[in-house]
PDB file of N, CA and C in Angstrom:
ATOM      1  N   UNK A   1     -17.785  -9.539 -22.001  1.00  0.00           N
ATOM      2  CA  UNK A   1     -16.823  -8.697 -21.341  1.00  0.00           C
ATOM      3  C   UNK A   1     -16.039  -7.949 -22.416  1.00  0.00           C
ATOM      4  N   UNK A   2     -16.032  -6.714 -22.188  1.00  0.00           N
ATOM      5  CA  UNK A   2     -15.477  -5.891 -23.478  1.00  0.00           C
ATOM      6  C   UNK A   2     -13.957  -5.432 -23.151  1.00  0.00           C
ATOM      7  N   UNK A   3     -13.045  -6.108 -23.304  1.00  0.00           N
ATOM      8  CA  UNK A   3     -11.232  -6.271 -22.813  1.00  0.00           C
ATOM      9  C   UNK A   3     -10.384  -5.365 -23.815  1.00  0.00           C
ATOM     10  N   UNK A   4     -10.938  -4.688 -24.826  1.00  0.00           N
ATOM     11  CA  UNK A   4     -10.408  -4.125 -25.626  1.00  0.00           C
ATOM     12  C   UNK A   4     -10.263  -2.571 -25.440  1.00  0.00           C
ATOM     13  N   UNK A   5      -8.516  -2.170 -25.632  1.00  0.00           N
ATOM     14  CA  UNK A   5      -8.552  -0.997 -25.964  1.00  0.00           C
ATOM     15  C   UNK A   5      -9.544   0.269 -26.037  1.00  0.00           C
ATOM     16  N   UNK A   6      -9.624   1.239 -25.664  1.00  0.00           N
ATOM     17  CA  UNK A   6     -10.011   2.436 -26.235  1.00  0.00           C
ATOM     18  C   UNK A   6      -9.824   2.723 -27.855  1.00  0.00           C
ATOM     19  N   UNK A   7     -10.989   3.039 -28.471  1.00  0.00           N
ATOM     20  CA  UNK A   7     -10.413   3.574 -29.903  1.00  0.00           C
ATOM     21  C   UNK A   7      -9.823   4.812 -30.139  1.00  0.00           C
ATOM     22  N   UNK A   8      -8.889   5.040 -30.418  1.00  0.00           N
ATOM     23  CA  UNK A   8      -7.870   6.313 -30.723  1.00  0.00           C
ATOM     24  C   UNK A   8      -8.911   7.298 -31.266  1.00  0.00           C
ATOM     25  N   UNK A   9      -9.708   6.556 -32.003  1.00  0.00           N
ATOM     26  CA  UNK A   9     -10.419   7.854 -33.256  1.00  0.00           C
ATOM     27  C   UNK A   9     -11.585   7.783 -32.584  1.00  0.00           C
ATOM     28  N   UNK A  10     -12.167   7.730 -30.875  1.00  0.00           N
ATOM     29  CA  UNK A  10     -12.793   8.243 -30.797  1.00  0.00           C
ATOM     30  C   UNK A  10     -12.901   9.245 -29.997  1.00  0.00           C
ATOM     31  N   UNK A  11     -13.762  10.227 -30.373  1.00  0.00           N
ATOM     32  CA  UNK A  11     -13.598  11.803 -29.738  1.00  0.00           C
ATOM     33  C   UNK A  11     -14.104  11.598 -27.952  1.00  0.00           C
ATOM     34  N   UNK A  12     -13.380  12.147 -27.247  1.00  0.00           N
ATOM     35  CA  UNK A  12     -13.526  12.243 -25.587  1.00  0.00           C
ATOM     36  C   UNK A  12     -14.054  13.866 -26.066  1.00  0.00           C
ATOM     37  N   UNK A  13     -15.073  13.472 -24.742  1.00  0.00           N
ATOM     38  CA  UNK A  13     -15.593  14.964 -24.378  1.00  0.00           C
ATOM     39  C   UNK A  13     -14.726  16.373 -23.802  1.00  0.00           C
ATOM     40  N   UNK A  14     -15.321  17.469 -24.467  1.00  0.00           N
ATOM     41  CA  UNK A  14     -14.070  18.746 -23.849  1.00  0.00           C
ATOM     42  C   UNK A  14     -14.452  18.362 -22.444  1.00  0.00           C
ATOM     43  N   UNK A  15     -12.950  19.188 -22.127  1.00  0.00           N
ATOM     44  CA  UNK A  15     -13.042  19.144 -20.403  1.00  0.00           C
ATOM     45  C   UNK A  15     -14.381  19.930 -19.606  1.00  0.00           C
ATOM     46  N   UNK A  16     -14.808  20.784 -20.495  1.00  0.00           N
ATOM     47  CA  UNK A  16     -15.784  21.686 -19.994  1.00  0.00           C
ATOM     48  C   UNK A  16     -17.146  21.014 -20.119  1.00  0.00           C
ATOM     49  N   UNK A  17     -16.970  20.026 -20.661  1.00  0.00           N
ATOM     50  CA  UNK A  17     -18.606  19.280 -20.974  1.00  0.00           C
ATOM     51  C   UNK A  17     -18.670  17.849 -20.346  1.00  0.00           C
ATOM     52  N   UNK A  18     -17.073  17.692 -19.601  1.00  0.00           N
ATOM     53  CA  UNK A  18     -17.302  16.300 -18.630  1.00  0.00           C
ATOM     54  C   UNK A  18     -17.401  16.652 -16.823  1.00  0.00           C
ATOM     55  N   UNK A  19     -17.848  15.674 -16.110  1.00  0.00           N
ATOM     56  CA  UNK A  19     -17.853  15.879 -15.010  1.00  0.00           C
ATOM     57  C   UNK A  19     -16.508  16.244 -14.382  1.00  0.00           C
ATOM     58  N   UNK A  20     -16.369  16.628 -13.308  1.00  0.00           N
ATOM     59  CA  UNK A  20     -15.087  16.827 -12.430  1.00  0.00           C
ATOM     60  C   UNK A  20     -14.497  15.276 -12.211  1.00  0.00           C
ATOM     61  N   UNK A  21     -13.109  15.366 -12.157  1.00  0.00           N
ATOM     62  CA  UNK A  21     -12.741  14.190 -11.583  1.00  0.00           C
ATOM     63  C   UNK A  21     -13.016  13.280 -10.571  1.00  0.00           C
ATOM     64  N   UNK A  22     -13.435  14.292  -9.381  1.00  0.00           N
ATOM     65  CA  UNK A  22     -13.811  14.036  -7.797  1.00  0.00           C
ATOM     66  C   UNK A  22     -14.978  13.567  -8.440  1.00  0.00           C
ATOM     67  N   UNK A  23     -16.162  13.632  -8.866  1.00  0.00           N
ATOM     68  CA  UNK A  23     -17.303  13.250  -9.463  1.00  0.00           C
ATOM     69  C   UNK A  23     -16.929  11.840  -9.997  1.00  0.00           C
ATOM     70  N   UNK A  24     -16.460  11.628 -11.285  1.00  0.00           N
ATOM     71  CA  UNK A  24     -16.205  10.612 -12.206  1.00  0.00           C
ATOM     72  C   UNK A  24     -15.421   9.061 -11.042  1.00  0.00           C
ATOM     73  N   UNK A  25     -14.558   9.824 -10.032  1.00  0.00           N
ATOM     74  CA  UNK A  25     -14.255   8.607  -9.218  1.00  0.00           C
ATOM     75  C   UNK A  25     -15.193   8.414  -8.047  1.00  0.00           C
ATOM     76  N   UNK A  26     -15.859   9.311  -7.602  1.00  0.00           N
ATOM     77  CA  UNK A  26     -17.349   8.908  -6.396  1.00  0.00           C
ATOM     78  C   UNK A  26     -17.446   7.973  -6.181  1.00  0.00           C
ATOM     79  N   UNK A  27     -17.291   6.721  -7.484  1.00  0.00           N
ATOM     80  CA  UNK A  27     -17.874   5.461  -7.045  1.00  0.00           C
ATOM     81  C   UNK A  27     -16.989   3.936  -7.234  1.00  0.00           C
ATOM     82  N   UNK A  28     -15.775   4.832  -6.731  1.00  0.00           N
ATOM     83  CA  UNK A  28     -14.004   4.690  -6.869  1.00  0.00           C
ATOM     84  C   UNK A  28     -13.143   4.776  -5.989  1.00  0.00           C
ATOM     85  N   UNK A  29     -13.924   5.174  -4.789  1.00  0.00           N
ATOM     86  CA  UNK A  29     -13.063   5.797  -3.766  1.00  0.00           C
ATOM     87  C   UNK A  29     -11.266   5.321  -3.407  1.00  0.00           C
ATOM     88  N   UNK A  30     -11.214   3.686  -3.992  1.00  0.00           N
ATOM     89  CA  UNK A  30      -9.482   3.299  -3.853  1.00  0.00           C
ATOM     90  C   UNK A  30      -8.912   4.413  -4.840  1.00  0.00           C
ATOM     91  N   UNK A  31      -9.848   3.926  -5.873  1.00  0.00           N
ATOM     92  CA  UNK A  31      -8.641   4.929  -7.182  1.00  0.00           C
ATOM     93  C   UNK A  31      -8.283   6.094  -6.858  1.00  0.00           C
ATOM     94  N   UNK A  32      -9.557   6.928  -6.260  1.00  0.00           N
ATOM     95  CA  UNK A  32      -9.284   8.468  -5.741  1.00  0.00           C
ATOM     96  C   UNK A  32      -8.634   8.446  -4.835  1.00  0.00           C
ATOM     97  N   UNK A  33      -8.563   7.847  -4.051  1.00  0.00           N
ATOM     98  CA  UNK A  33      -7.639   7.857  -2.766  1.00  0.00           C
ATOM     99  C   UNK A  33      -6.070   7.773  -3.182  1.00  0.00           C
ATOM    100  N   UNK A  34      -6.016   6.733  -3.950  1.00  0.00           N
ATOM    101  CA  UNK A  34      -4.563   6.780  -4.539  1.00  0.00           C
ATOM    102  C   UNK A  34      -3.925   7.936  -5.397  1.00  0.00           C
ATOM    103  N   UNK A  35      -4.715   8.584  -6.155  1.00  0.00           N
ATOM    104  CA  UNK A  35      -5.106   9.582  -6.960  1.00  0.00           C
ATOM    105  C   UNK A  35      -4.594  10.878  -5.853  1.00  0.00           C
ATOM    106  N   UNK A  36      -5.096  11.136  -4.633  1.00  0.00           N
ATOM    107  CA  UNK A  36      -4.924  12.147  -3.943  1.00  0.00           C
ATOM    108  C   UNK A  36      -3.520  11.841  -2.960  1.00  0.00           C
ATOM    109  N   UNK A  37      -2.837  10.767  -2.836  1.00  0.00           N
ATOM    110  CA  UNK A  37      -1.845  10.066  -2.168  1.00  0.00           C
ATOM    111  C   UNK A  37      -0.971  10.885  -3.587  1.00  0.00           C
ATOM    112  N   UNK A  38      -0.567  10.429  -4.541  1.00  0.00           N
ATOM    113  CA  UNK A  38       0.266  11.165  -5.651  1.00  0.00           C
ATOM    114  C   UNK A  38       0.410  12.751  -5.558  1.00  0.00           C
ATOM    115  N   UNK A  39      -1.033  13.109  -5.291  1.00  0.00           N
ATOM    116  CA  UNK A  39      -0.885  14.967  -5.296  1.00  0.00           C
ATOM    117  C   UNK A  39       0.183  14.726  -3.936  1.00  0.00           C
ATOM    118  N   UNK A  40       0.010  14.293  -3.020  1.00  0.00           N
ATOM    119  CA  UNK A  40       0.271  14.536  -1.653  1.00  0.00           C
ATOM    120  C   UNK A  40       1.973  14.285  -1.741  1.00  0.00           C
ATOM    121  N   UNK A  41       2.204  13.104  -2.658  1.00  0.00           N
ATOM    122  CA  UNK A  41       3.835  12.833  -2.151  1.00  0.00           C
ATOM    123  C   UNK A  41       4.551  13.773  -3.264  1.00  0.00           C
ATOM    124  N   UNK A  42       3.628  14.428  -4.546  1.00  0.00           N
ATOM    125  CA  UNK A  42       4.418  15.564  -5.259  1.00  0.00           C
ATOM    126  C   UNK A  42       4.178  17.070  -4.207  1.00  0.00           C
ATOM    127  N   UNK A  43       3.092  17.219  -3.252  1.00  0.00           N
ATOM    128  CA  UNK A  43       3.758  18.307  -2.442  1.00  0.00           C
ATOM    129  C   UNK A  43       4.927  17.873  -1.774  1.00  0.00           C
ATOM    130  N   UNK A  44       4.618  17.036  -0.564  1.00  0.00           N
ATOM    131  CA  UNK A  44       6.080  16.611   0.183  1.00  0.00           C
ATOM    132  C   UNK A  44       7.780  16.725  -0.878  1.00  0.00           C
ATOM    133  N   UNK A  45       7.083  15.944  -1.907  1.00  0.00           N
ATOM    134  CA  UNK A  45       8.515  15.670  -2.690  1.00  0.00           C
ATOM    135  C   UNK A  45       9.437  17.523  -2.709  1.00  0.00           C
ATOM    136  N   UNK A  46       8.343  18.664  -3.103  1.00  0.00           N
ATOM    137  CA  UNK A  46       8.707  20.098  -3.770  1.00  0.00           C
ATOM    138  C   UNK A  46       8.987  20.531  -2.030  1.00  0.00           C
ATOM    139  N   UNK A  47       8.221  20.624  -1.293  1.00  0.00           N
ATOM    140  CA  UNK A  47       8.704  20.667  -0.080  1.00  0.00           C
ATOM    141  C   UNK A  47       9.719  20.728   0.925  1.00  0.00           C
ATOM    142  N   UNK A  48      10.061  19.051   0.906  1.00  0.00           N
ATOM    143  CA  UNK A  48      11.579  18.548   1.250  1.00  0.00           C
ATOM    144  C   UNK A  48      12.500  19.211   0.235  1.00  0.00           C
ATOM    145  N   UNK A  49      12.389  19.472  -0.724  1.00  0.00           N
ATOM    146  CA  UNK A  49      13.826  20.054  -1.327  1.00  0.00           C
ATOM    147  C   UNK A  49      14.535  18.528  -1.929  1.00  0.00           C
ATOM    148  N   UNK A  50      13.301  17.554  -2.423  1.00  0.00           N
ATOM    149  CA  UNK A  50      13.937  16.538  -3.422  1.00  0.00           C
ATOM    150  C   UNK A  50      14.288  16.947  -4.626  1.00  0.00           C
ATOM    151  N   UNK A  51      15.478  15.933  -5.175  1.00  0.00           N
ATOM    152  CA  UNK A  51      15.735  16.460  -6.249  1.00  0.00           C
ATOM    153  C   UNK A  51      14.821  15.588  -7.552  1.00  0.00           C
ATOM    154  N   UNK A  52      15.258  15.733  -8.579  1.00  0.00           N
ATOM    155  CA  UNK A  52      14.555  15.357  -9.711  1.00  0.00           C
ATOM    156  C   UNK A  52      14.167  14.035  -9.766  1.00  0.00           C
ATOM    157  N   UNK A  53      15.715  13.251  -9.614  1.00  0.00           N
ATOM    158  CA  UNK A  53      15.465  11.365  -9.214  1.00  0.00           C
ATOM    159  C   UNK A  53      14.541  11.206  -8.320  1.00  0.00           C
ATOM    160  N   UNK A  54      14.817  12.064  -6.508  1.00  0.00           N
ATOM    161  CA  UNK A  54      14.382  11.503  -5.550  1.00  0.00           C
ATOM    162  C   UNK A  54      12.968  11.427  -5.743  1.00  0.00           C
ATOM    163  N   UNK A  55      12.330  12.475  -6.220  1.00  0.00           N
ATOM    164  CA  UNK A  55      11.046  12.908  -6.782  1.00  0.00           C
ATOM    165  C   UNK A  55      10.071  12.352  -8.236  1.00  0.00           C
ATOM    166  N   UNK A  56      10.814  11.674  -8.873  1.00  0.00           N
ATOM    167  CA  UNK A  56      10.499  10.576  -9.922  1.00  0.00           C
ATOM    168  C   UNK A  56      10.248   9.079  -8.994  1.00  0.00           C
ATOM    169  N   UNK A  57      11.684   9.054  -8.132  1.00  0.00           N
ATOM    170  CA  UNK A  57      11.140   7.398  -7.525  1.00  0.00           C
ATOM    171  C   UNK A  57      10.115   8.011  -6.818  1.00  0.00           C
ATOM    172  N   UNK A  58       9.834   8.806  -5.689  1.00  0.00           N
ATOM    173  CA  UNK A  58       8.681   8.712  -5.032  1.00  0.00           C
ATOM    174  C   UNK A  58       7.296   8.478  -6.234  1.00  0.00           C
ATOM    175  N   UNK A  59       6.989   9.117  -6.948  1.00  0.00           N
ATOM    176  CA  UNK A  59       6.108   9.524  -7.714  1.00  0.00           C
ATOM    177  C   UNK A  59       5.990   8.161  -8.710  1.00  0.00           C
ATOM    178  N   UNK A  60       7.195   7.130  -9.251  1.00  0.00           N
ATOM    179  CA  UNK A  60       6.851   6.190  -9.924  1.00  0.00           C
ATOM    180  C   UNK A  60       6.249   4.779  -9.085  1.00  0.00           C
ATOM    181  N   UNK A  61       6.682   4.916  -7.955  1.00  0.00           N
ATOM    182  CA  UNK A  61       5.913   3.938  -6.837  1.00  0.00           C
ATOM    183  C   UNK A  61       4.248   4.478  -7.009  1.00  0.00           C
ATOM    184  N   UNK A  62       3.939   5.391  -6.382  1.00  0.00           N
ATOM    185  CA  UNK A  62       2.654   5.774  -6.315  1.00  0.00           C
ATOM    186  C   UNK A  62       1.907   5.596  -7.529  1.00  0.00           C
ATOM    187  N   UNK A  63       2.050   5.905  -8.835  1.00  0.00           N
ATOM    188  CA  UNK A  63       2.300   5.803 -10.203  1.00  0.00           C
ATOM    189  C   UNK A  63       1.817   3.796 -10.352  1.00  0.00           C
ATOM    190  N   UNK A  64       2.853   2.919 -10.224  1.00  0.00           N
ATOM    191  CA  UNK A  64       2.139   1.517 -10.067  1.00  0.00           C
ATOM    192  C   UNK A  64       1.792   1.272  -9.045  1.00  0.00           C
ATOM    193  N   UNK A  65       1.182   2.046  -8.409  1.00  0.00           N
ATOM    194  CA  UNK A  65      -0.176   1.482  -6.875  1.00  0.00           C
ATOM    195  C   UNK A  65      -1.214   1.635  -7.662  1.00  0.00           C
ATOM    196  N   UNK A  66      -1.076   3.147  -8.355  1.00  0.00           N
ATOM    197  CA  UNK A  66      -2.552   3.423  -9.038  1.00  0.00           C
ATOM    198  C   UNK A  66      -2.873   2.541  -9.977  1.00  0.00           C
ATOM    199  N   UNK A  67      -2.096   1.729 -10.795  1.00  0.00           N
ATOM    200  CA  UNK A  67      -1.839   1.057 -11.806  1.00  0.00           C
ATOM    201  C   UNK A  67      -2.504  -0.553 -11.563  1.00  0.00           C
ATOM    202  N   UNK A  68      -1.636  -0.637 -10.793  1.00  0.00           N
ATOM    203  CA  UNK A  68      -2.500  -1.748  -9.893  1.00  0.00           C
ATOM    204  C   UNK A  68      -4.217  -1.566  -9.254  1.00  0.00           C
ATOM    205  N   UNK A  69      -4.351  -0.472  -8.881  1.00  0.00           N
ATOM    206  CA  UNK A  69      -5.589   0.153  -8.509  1.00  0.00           C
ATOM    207  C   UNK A  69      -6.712   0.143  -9.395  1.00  0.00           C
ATOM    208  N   UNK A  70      -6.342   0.650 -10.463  1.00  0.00           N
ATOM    209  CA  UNK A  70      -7.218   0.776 -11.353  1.00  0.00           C
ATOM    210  C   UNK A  70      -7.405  -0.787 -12.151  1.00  0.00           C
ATOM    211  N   UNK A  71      -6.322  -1.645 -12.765  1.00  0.00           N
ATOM    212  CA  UNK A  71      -6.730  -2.092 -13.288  1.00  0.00           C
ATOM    213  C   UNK A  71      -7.535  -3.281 -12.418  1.00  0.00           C
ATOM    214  N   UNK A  72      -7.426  -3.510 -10.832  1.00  0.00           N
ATOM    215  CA  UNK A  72      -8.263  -4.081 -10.275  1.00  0.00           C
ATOM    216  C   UNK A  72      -9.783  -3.867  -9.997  1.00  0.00           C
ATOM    217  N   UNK A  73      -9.848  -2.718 -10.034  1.00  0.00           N
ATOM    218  CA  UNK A  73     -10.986  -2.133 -10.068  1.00  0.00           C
ATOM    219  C   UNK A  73     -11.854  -2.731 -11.423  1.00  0.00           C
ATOM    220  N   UNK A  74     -11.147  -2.682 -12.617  1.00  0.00           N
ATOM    221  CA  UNK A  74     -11.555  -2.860 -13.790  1.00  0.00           C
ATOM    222  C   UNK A  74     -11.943  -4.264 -14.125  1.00  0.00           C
ATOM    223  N   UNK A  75     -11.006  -4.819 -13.021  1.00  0.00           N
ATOM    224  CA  UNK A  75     -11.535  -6.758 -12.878  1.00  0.00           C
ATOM    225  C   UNK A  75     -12.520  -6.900 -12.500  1.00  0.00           C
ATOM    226  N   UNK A  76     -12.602  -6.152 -11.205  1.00  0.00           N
ATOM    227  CA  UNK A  76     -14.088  -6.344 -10.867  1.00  0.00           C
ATOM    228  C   UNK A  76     -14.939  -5.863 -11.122  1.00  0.00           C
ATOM    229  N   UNK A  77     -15.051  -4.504 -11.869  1.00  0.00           N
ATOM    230  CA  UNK A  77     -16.334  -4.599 -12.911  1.00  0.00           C
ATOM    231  C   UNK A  77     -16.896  -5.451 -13.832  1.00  0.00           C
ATOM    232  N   UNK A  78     -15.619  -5.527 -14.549  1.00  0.00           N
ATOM    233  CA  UNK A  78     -16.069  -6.528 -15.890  1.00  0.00           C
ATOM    234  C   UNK A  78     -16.495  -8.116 -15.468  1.00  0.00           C
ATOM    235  N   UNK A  79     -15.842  -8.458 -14.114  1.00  0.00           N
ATOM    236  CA  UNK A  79     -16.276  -9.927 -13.416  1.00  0.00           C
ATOM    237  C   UNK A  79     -17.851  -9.699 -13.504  1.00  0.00           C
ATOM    238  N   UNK A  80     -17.918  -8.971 -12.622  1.00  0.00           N
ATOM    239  CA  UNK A  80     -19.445  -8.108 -12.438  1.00  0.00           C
ATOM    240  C   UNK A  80     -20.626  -7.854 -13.164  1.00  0.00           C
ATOM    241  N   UNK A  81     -19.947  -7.600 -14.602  1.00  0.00           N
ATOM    242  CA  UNK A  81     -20.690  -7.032 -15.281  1.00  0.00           C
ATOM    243  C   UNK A  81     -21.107  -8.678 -16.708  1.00  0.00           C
ATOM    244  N   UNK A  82     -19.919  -9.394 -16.248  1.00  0.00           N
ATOM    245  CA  UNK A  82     -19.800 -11.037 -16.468  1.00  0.00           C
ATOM    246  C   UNK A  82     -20.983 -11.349 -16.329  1.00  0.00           C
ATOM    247  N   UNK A  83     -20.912 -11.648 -14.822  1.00  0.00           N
ATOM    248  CA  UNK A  83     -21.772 -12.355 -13.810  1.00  0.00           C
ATOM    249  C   UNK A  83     -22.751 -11.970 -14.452  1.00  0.00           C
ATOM    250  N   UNK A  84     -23.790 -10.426 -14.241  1.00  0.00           N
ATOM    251  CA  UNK A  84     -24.550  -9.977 -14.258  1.00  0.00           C
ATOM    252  C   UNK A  84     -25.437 -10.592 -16.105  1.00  0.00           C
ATOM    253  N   UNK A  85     -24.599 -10.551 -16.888  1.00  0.00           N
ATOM    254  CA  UNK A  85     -25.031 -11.129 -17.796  1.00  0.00           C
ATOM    255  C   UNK A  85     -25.692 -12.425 -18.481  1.00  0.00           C
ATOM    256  N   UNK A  86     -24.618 -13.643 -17.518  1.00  0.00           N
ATOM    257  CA  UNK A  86     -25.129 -14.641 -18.018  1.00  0.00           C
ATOM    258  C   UNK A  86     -26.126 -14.974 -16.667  1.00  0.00           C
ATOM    259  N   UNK A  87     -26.539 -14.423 -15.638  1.00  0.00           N
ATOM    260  CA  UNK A  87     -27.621 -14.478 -14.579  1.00  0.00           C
ATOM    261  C   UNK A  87     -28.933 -14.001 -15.707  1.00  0.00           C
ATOM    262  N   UNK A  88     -28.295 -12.967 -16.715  1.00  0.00           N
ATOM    263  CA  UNK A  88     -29.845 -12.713 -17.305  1.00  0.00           C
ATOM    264  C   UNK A  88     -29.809 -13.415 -18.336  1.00  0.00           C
ATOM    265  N   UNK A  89     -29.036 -13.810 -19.156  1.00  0.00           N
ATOM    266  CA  UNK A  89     -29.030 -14.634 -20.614  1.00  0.00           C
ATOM    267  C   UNK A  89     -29.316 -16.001 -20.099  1.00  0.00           C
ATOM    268  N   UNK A  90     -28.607 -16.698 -18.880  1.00  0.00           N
ATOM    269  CA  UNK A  90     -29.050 -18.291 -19.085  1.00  0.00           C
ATOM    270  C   UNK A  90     -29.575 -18.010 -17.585  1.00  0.00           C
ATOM    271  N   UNK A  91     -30.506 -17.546 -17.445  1.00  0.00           N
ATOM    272  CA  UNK A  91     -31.411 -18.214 -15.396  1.00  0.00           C
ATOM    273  C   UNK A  91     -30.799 -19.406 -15.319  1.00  0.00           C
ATOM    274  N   UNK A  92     -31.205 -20.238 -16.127  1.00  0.00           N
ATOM    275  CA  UNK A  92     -31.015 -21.657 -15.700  1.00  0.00           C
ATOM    276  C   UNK A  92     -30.095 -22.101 -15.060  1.00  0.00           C
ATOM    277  N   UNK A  93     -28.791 -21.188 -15.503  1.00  0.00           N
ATOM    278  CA  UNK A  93     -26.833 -21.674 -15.445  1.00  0.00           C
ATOM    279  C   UNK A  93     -26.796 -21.873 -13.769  1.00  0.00           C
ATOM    280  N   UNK A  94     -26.198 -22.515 -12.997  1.00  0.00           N
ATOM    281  CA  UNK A  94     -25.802 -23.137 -11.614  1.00  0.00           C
ATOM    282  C   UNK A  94     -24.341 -21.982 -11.376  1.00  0.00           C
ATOM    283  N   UNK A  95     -24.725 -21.571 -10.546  1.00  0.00           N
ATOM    284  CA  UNK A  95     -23.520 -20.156 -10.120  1.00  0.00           C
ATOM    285  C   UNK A  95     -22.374 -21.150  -9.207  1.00  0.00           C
ATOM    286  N   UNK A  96     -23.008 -21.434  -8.271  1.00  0.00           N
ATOM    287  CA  UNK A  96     -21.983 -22.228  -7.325  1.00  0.00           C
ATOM    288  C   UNK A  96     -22.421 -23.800  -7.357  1.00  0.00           C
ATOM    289  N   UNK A  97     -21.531 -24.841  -7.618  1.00  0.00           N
ATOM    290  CA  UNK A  97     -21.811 -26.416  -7.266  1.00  0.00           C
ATOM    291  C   UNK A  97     -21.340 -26.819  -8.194  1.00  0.00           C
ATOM    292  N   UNK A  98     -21.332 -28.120  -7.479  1.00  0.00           N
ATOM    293  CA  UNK A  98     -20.088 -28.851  -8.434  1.00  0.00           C
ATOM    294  C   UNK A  98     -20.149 -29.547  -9.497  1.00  0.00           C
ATOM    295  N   UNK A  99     -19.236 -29.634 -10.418  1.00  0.00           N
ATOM    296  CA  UNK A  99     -19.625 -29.847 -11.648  1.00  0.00           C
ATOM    297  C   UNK A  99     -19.990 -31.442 -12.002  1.00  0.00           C
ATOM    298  N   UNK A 100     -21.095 -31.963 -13.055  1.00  0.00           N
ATOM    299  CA  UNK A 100     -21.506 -32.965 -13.205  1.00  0.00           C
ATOM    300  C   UNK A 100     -20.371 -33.986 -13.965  1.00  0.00           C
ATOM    301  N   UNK A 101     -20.039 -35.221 -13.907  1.00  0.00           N
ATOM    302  CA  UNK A 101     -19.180 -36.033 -14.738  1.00  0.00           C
ATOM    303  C   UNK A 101     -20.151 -36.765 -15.627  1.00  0.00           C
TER     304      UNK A 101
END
């Protein structure tokens, strides 16, 4: 399971040579959903005629949903991607049952 950071020094692709966002979350749909909930409460927020605070708290709630969102998402990949590993490194290993004394 790879739990580490992003490396600073490494180069991300220009915007023009990566997929669209709507693309990159396809197979994400909570994250995007939350993702499009934020656009939605910064229209309402400009809308209503909030002011700067009222419009920061709305926006910092939504802000740790996504936060929460994502990094759950990220549990269950890497659980996933766990699993998926030692199913191919040890066949042998017992997934569910109880342990021997």
């Amino acid at each position: 399971m790879n739990d580490e950071l992003p490396n600073p020094h490494h180069t991300t692709p220009s915007a023009s040579s990566r997929p669209s966002l709507e693309k990159r979350l396809a197979h994400r749909p909570a994250v995007l959903a939350q993702m499009h909930r934020i656009a939605d409460t910064l229209d309402q927020s400009g809308g209503e005629g909030c002011n700067a605070d009222q419009a920061e708290e709305r926006v910092s709630v939504q802000v740790r949903q996504l936060a929460q969102e994502v990094l759950g998402q990220w549990a269950r990949e890497a659980n996933a991607h766990t699993q998926a590993q030692v199913t191919t490194q040890q066949p042998s290993a017992i997934r569910h049952g109880k342990k021997k004394r």
